[in-house]
N, C-alpha and C. Protein backbone atom coordinates (compact mmCIF):
# COMPACT_ATOMS: atom_id res chain seq x y z
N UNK A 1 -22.89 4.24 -10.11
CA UNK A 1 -22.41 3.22 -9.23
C UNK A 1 -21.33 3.78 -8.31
N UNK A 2 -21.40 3.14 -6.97
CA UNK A 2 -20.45 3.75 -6.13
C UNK A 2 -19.61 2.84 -6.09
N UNK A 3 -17.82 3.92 -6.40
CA UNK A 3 -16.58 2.96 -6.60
C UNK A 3 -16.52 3.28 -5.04
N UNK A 4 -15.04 2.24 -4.74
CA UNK A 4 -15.02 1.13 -3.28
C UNK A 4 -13.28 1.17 -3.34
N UNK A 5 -12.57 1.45 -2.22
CA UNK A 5 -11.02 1.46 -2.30
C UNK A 5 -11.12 0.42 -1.20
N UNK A 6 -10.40 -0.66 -2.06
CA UNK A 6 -9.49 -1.31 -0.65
C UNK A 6 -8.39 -1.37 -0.38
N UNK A 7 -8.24 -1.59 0.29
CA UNK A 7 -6.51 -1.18 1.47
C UNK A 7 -6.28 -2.19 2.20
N UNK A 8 -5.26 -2.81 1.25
CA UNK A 8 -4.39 -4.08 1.70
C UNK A 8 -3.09 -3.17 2.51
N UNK A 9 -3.11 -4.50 3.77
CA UNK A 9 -1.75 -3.79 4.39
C UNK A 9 -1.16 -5.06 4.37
N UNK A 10 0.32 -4.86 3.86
CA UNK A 10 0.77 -5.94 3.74
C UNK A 10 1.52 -6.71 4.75
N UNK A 11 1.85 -7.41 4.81
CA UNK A 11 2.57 -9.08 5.87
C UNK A 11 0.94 -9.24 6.72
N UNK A 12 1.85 -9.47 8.38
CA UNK A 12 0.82 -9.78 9.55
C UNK A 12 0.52 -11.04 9.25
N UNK A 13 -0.31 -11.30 10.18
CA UNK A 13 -0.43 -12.95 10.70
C UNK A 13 -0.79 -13.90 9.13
N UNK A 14 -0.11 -15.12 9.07
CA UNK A 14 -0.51 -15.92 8.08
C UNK A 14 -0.43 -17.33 8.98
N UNK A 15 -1.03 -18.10 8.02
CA UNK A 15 -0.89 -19.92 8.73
C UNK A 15 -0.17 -20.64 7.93
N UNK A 16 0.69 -21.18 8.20
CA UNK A 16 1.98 -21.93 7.59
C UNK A 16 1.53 -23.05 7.30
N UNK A 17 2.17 -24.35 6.22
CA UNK A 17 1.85 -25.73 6.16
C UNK A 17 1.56 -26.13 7.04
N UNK A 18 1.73 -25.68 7.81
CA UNK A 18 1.22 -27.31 9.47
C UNK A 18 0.30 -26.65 9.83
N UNK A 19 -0.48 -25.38 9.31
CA UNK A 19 -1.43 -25.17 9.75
C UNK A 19 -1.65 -23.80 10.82
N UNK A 20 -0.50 -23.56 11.15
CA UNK A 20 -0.59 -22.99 13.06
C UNK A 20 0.00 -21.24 12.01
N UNK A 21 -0.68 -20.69 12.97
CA UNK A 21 -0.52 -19.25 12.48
C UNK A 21 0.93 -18.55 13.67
N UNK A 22 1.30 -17.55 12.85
CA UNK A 22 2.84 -17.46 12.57
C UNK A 22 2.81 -15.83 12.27
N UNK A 23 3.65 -14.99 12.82
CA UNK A 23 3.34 -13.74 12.24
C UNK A 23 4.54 -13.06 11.68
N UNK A 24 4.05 -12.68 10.34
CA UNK A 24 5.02 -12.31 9.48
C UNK A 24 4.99 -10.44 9.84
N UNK A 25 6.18 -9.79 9.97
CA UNK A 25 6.56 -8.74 10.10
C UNK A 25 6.93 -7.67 9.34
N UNK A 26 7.20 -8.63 8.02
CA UNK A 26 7.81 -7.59 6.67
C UNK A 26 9.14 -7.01 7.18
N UNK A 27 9.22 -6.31 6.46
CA UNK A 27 10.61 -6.13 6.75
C UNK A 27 10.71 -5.16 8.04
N UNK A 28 11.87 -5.56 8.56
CA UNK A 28 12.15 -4.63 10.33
C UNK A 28 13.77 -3.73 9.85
N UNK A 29 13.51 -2.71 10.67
CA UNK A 29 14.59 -1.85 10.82
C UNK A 29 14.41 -0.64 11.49
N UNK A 30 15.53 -0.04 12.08
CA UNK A 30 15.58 1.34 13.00
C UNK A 30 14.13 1.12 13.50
N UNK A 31 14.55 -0.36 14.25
CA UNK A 31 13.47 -0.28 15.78
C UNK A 31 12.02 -0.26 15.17
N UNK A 32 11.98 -0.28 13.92
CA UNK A 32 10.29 -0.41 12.95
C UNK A 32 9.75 -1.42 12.36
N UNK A 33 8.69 -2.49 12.35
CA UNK A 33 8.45 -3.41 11.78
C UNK A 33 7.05 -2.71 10.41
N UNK A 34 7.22 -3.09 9.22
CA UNK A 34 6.65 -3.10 8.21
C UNK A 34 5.14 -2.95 8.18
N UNK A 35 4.70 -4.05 8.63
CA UNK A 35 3.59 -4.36 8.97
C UNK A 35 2.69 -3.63 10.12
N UNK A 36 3.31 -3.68 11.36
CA UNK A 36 2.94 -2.27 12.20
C UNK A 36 2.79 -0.91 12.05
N UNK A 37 3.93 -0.69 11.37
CA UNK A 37 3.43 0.86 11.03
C UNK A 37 2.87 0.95 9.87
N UNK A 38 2.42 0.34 8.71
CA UNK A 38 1.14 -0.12 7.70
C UNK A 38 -0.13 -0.09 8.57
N UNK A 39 -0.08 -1.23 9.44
CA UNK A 39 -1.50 -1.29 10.32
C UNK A 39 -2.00 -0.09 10.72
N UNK A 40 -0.88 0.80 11.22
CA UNK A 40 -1.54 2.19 12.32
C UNK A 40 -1.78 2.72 10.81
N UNK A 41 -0.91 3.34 9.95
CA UNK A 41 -1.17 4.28 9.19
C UNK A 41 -2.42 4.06 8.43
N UNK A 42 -3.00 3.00 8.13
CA UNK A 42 -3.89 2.44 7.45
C UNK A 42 -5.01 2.54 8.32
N UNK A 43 -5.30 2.31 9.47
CA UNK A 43 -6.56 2.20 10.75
C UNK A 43 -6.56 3.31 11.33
N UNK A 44 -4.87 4.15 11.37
CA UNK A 44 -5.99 5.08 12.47
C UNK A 44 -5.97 6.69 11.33
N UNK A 45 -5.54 6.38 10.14
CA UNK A 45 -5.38 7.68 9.77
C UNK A 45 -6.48 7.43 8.16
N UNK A 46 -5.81 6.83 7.28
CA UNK A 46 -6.45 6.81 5.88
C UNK A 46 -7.83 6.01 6.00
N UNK A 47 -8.33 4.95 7.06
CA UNK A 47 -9.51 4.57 6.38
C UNK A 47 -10.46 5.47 7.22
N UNK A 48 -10.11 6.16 8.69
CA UNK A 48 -10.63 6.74 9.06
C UNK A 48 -11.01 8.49 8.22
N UNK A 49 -10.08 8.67 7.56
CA UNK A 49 -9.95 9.67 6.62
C UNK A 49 -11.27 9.69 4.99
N UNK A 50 -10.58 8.32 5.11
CA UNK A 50 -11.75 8.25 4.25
C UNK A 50 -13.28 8.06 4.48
N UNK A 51 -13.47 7.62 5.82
CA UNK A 51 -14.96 7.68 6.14
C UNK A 51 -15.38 8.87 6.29
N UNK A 52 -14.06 10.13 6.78
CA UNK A 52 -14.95 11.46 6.71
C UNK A 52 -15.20 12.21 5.33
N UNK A 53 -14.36 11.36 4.29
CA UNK A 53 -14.65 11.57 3.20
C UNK A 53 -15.97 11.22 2.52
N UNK A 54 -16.39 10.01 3.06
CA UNK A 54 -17.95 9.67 2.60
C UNK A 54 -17.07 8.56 1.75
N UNK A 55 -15.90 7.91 1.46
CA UNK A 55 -15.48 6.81 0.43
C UNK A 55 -16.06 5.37 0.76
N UNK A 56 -16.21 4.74 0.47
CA UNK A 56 -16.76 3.20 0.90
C UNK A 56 -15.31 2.33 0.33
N UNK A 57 -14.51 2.08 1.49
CA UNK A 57 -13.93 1.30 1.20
C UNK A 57 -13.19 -0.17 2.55
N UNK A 58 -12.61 -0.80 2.28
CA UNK A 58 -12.70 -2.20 3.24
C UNK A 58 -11.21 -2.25 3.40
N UNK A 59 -10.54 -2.62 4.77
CA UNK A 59 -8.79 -3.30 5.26
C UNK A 59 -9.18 -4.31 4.98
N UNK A 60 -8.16 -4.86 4.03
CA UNK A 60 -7.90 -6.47 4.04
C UNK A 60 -6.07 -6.44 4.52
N UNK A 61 -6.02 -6.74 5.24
CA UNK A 61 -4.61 -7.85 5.91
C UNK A 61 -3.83 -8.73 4.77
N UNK A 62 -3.32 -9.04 4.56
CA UNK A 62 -2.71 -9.76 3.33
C UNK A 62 -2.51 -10.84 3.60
N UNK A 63 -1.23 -11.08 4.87
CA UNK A 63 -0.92 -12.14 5.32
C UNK A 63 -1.84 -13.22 6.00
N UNK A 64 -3.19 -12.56 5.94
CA UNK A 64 -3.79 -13.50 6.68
C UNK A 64 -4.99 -14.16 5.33
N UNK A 65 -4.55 -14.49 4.40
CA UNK A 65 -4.93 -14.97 3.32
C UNK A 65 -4.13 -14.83 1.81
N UNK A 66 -2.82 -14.66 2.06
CA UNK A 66 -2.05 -14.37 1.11
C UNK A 66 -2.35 -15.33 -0.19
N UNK A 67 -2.50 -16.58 -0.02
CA UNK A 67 -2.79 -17.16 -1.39
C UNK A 67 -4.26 -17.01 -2.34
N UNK A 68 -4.95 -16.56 -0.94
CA UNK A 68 -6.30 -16.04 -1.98
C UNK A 68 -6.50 -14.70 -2.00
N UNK A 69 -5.32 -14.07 -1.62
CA UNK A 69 -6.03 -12.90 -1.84
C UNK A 69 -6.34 -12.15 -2.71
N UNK A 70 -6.02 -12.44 -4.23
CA UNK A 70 -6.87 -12.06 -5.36
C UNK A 70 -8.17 -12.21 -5.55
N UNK A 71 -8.23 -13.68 -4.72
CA UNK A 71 -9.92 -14.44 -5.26
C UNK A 71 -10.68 -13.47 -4.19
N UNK A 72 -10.55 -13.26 -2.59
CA UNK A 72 -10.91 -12.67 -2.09
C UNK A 72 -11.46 -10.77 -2.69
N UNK A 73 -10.04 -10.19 -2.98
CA UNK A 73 -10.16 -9.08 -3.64
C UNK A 73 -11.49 -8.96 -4.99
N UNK A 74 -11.46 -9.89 -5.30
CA UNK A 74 -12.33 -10.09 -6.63
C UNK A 74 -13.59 -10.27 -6.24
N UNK A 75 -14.10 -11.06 -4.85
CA UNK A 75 -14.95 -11.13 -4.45
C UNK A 75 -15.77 -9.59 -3.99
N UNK A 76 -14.94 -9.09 -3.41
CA UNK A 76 -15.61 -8.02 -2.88
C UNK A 76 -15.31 -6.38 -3.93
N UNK A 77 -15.15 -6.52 -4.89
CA UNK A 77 -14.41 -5.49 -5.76
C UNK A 77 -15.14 -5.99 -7.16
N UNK A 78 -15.22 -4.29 -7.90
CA UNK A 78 -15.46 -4.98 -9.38
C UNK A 78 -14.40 -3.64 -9.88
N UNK A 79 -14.64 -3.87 -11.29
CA UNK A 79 -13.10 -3.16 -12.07
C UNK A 79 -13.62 -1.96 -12.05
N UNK A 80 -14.61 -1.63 -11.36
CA UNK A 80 -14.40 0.15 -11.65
C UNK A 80 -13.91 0.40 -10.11
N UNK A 81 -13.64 -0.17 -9.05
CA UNK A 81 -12.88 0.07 -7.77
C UNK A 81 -11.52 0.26 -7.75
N UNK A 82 -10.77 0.52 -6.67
CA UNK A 82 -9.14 0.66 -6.40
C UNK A 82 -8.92 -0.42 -5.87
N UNK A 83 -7.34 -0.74 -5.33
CA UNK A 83 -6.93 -1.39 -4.23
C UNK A 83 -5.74 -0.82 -4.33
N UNK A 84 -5.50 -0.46 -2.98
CA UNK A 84 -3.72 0.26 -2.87
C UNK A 84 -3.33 -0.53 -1.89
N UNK A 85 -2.08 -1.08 -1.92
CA UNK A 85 -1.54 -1.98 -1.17
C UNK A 85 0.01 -0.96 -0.63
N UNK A 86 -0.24 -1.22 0.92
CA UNK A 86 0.81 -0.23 1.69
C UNK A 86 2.05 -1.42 1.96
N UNK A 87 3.19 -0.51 1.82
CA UNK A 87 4.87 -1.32 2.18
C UNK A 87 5.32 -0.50 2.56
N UNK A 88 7.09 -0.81 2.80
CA UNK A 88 7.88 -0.37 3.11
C UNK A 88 8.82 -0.91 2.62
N UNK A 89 10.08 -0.18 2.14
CA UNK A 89 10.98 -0.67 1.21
C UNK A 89 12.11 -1.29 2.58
N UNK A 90 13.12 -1.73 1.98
CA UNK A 90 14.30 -2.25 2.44
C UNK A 90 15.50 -2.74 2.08
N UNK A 91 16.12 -2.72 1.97
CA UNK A 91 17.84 -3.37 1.56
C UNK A 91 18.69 -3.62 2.74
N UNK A 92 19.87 -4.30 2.40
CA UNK A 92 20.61 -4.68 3.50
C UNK A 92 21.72 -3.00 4.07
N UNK A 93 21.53 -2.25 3.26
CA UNK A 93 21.97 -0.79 4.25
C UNK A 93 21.81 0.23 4.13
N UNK A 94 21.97 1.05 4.75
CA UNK A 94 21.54 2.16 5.38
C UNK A 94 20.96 3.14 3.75
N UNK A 95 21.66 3.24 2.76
CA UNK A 95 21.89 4.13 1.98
C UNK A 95 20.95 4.51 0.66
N UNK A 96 19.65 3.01 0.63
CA UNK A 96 18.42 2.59 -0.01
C UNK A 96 17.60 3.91 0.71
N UNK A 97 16.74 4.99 -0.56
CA UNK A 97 15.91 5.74 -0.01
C UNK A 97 15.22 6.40 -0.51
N UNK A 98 13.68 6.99 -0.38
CA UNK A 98 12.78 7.10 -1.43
C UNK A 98 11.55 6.54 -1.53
N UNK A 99 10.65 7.20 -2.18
CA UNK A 99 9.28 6.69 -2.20
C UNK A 99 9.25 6.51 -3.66
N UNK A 100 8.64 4.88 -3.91
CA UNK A 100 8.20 4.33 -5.21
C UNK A 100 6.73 3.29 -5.35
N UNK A 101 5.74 3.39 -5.99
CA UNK A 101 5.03 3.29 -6.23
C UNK A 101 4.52 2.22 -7.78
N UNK A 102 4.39 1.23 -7.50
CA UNK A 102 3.85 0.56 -8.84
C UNK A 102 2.65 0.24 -9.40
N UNK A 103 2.50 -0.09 -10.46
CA UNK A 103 1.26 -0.15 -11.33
C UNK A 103 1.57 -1.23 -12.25
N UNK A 104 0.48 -1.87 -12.52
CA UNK A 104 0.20 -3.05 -14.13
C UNK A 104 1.23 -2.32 -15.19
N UNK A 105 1.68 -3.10 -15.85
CA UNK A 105 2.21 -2.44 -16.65
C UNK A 105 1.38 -1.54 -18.18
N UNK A 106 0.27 -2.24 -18.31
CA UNK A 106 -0.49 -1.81 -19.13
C UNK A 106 -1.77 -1.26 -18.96
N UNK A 107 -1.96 -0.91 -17.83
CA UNK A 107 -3.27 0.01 -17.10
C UNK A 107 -2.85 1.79 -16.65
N UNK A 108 -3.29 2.58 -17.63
CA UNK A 108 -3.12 3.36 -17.70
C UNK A 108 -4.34 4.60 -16.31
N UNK A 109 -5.11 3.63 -15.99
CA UNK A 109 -5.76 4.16 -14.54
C UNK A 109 -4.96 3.93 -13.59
N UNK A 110 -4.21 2.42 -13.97
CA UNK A 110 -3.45 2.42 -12.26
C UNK A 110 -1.70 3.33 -12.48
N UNK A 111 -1.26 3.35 -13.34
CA UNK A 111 -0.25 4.57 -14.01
C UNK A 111 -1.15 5.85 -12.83
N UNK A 112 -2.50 6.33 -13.86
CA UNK A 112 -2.82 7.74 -12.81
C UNK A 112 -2.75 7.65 -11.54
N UNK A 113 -3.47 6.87 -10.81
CA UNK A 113 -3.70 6.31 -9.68
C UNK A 113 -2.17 6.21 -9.03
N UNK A 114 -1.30 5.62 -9.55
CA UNK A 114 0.22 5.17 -9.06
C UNK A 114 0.85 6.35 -9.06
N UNK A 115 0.45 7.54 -9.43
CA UNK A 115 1.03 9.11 -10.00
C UNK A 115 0.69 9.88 -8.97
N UNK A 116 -0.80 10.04 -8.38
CA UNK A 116 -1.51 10.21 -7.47
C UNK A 116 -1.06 10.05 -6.11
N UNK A 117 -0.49 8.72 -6.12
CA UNK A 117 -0.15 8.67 -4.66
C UNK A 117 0.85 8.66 -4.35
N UNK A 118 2.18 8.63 -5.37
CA UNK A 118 3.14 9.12 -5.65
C UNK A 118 3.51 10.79 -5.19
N UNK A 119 2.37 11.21 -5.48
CA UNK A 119 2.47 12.72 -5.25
C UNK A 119 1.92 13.41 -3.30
N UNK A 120 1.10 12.36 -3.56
CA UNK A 120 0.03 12.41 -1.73
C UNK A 120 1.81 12.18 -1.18
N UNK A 121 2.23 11.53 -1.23
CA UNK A 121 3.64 11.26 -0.41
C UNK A 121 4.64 12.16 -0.29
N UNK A 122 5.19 12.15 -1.62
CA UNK A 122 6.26 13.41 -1.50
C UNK A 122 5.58 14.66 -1.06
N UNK A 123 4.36 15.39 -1.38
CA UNK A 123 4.20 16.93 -0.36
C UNK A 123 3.85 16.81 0.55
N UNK A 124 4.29 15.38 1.50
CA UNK A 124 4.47 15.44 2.76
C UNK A 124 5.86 15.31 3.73
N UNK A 125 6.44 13.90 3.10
CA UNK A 125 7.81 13.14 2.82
C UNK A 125 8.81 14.31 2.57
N UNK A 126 8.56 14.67 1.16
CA UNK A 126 9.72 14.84 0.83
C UNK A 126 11.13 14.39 0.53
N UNK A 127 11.05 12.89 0.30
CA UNK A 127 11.73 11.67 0.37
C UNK A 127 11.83 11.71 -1.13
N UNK A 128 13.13 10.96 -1.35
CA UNK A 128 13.66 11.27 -2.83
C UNK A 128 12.64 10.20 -3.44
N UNK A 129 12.30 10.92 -4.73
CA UNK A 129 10.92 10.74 -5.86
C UNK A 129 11.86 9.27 -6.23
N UNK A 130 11.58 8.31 -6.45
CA UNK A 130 11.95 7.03 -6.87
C UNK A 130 10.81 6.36 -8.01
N UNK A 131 9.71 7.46 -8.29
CA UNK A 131 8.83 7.11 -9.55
C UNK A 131 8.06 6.38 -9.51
N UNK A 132 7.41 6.30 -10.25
CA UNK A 132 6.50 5.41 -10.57
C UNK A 132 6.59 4.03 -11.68
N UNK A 133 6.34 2.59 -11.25
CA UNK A 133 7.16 1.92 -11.83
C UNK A 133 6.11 0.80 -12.35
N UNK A 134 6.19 0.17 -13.58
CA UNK A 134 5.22 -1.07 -13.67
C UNK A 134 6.07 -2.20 -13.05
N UNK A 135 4.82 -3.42 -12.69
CA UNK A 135 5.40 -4.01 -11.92
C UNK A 135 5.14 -5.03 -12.69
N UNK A 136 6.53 -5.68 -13.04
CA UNK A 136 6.87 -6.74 -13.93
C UNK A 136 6.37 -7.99 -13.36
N UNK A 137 6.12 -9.20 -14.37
CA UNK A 137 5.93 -10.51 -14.17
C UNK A 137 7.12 -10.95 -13.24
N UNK A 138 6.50 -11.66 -11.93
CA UNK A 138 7.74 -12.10 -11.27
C UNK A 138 7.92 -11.35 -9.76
N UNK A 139 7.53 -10.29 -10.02
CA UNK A 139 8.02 -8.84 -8.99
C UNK A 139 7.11 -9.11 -7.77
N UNK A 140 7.62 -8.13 -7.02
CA UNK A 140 6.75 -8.76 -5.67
C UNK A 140 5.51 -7.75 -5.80
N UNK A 141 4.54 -8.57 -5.21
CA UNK A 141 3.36 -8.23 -5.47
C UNK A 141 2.86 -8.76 -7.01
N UNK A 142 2.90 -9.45 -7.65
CA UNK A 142 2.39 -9.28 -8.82
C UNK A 142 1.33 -10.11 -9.20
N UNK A 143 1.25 -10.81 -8.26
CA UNK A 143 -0.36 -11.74 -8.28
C UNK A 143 -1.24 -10.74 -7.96
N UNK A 144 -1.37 -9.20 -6.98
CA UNK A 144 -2.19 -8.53 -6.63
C UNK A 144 -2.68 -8.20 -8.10
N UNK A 145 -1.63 -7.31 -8.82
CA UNK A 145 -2.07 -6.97 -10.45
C UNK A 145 -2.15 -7.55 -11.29
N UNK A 146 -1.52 -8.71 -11.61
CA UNK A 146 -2.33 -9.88 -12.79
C UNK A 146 -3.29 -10.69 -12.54
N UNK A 147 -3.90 -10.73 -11.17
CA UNK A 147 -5.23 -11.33 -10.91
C UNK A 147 -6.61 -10.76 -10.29
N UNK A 148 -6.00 -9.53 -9.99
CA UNK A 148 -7.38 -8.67 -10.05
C UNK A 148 -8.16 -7.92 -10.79
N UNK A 149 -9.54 -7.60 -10.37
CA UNK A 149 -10.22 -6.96 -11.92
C UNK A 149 -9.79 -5.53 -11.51
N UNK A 150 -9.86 -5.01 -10.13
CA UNK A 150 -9.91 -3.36 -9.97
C UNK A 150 -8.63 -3.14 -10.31
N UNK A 151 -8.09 -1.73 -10.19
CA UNK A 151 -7.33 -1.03 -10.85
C UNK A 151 -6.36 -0.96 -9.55
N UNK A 152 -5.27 -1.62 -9.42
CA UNK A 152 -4.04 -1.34 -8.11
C UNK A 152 -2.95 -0.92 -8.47
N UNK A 153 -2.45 -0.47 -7.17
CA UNK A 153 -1.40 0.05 -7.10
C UNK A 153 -0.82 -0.39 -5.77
N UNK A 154 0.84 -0.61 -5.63
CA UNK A 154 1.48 -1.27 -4.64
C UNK A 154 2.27 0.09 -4.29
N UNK A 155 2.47 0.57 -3.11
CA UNK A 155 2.98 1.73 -2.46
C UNK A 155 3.91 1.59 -1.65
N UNK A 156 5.74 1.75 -2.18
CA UNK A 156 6.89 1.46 -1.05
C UNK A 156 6.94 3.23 -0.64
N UNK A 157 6.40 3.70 0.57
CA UNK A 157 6.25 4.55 1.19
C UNK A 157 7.40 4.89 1.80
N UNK A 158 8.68 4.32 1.47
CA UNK A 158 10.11 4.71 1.81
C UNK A 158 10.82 3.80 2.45
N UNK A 159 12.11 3.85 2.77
CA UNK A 159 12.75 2.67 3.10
C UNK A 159 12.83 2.20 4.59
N UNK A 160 12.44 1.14 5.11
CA UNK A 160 12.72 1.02 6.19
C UNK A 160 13.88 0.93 6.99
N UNK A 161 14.87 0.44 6.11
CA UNK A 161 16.29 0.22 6.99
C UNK A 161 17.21 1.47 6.57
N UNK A 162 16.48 2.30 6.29
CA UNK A 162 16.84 3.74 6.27
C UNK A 162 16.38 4.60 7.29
N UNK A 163 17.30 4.82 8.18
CA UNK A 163 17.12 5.34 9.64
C UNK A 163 16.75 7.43 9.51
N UNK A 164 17.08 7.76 8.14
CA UNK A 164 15.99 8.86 7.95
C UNK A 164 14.61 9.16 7.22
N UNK A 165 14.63 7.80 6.17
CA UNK A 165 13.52 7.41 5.58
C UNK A 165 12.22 7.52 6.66
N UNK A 166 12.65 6.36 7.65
CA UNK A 166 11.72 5.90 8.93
C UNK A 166 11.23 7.23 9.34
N UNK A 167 12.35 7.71 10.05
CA UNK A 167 12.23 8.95 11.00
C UNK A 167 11.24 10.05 10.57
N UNK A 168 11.08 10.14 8.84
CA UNK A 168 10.28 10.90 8.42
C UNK A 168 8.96 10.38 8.46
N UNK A 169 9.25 9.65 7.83
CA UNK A 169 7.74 8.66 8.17
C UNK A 169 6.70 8.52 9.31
N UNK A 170 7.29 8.14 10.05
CA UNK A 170 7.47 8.12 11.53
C UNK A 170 6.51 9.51 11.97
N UNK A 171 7.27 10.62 12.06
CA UNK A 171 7.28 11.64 12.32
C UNK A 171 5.98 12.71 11.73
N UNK A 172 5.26 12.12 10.32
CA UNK A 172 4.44 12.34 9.51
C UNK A 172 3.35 11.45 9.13
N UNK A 173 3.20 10.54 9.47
CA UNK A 173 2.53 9.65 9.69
C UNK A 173 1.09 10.16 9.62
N UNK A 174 0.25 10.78 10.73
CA UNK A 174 -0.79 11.17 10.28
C UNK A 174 -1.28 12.31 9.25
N UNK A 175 -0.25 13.15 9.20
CA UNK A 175 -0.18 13.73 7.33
C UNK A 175 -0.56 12.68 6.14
N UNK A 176 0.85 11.80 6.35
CA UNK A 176 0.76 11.00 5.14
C UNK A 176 -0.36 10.50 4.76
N UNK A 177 -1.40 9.69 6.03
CA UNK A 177 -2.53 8.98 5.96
C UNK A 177 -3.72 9.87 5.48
N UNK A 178 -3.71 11.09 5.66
CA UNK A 178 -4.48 12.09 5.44
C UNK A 178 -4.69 12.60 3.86
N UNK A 179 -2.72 12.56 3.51
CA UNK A 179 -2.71 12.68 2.27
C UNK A 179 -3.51 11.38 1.35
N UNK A 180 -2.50 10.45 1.17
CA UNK A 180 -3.52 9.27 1.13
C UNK A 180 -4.51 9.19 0.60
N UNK A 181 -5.30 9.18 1.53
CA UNK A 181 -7.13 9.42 2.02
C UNK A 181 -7.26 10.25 0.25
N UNK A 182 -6.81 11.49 0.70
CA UNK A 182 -7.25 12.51 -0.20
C UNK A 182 -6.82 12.24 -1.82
N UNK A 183 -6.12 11.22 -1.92
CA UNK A 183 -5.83 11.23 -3.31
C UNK A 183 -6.14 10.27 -4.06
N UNK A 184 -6.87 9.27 -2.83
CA UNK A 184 -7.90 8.31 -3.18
C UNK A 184 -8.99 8.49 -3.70
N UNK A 185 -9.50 9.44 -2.60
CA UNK A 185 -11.09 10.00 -3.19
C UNK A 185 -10.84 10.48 -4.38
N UNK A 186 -9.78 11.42 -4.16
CA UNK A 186 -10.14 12.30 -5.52
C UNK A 186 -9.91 11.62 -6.85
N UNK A 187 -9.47 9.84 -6.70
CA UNK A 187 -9.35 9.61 -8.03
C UNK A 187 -10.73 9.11 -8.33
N UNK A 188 -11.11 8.48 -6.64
CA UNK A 188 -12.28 7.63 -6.98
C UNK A 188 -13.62 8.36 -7.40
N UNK A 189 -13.72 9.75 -6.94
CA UNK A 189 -14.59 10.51 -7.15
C UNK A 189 -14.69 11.16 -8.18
N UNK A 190 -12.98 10.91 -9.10
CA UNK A 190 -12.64 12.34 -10.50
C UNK A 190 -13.40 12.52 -11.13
């Protein structure tokens, strides 16, 4: 059977109680919004990466179905697939910095998987290792991993209101997506 990665990018457009759509940004800093540089890194580098890989996998948007997006995920996914969900960290200053990476707390594929891309980052980054972390009841993101069947992982790819975090980022961007790509396949293919 052929496994399937999907690639949630997180915020972007959602529809509020009254209905009318509204666009969420994620977090902004040093002139960078969350969600934008998720979108590019995700479209023009890793899924394109992965099609030259031969991977079969689908962008889902988050914000633009945030309350179903488990049921959605579940729809198109079964438990031998991925889903890596792209962020960007943030705090109120400058001094938050680092790439961290979470997993279920009791899924020892999304542990590998969360290790994996943990690693695709830093030998590009080089951004202080901030680990690999389970992601507790409560935590953000945690409807992605207590309600899906595939195996995820949530990816803070460094801090945004960290004006050298960005800059690296920024600056590496189609590396990173490349890396990525490559440490996807290679789990999905191991």
């Amino acid at each position: 059977m052929k496994r399937k990665a999907i690639l949630n990018i997180g915020h972007g457009n959602t529809i509020n109680k009254k209905g009318v759509r509204v666009y969420d940004p994620g977090a902004i800093g040093n002139g960078f919004e969350e969600y934008k540089y998720n979108y590019d890194l995700v479209n023009k580098y890793v899924s394109p990466y992965l099609k030259e890989m031969e991977v079969d996998h689908e962008v889902i948007i988050q914000s633009e179905r945030f309350s179903k997006l488990p049921d959605e995920i579940n729809r198109i996914s079964t438990k031998d697939d991925v889903i890596v969900s792209f962020h960007l960290n943030s705090v109120d200053y400058n001094e938050g910095n680092g790439v961290e990476v979470f997993y279920y707390p009791t899924s020892s594929k999304g542990k590998e998987l969360a290790r994996k891309m943990l690693e695709a980052n830093l030998c590009i980054t080089k951004l202080k290792n901030r680990g690999i972390k389970p992601n507790v009841s409560g935590a953000r993101g945690h409807a992605l991993f207590q309600k899906t069947k595939a195996t995820a992982v949530l990816i803070e790819s460094g801090f945004i209101s960290n004006d050298r975090d960005i800059a690296t980022l920024n600056a590496v961007q189609e590396q990173l997506g490349r890396s990525y790509a490559k440490a996807i396949a290679e789990y999905i293919k191991g």
